[in-house]
Protein backbone atom coordinates (compact mmCIF):
# COMPACT_ATOMS: atom_id res chain seq x y z
CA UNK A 1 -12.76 -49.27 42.45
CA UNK A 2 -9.15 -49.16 42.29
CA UNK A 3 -6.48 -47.91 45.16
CA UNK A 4 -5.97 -45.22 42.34
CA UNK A 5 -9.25 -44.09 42.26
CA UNK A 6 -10.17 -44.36 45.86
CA UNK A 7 -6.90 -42.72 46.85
CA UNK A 8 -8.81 -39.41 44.21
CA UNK A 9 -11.67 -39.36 45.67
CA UNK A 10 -10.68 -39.32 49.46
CA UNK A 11 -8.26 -36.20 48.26
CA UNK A 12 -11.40 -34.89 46.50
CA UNK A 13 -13.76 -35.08 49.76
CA UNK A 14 -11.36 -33.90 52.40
CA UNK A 15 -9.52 -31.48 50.77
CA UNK A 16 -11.57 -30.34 47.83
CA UNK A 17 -9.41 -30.67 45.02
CA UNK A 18 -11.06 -31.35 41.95
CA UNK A 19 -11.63 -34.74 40.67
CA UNK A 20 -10.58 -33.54 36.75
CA UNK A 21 -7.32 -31.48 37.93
CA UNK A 22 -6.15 -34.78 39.95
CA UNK A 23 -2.96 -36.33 37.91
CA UNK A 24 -1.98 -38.77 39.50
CA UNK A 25 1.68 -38.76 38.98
CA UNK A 26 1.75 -35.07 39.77
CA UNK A 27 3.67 -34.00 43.39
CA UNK A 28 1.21 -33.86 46.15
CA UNK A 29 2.38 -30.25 46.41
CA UNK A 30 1.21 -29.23 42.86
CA UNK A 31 -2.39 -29.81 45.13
CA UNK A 32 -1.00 -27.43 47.82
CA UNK A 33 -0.69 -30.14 50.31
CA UNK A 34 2.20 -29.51 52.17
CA UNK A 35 3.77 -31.76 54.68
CA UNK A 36 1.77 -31.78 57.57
CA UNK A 37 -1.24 -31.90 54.99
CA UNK A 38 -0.06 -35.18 53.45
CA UNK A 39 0.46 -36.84 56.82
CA UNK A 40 -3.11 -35.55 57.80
CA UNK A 41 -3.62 -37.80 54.41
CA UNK A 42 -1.84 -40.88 55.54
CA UNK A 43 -4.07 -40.91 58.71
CA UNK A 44 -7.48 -40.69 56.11
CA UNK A 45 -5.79 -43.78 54.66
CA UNK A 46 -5.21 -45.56 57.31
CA UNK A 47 -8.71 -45.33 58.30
CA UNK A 48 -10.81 -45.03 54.92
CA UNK A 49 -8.91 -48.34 53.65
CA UNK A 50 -7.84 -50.27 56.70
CA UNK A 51 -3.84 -49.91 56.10
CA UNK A 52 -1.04 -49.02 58.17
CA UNK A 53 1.04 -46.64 55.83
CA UNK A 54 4.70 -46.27 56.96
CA UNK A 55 5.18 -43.40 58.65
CA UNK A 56 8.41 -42.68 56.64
CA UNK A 57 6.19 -42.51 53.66
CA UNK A 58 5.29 -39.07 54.37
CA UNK A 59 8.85 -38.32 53.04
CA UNK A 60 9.59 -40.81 50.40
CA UNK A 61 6.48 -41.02 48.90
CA UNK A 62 5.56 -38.18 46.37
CA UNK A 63 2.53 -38.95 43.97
CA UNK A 64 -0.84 -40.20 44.32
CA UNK A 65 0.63 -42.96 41.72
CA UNK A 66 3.38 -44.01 43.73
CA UNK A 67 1.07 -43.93 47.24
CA UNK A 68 -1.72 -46.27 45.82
CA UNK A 69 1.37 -48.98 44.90
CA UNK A 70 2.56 -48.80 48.65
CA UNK A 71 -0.44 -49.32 49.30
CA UNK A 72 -1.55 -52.01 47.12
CA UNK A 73 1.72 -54.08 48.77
CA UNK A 74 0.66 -53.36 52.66
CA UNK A 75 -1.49 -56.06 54.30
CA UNK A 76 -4.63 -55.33 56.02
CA UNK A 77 -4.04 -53.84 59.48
CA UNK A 78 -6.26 -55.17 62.51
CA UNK A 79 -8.04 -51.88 62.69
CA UNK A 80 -11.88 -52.65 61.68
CA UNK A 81 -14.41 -49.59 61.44
């Protein structure tokens, strides 16, 4: 499973948006997650696939497409579940 498609699904389960209406190169907002909702996100990320996303990501970062490339270039943190 890709970053891509594990970065879906996690939107999927915690905030129930649709797995077929999911584009991944549409704004986060066009899911109704605001700002405080997509840092809520970066925390499920951080956790669900052992990363430490850059908390200035939450500003820069705008797509599920362009999250699952930051993420795809982080190293592993030391965080094990």
């Amino acid at each position: 499973m890709t970053t891509l498609d594990r970065l879906t699904h996690l939107i999927h389960d915690k905030f129930g948006v649709e797995i077929a209406a999911i584009d991944p190169d549409a704004p986060f907002a066009s899911y109704n997650l605001d700002s405080l909702t997509v840092a809520e996100l970066m925390f499920e990320i951080d956790d669900a696939l052992h990363v430490t996303v850059p908390d200035e990501a939450v500003h820069t970062v705008t797509t599920l497409r362009q999250l699952a490339t930051l993420i795809d270039g982080l190293p592993p943190s030391d965080f094990k579940a």
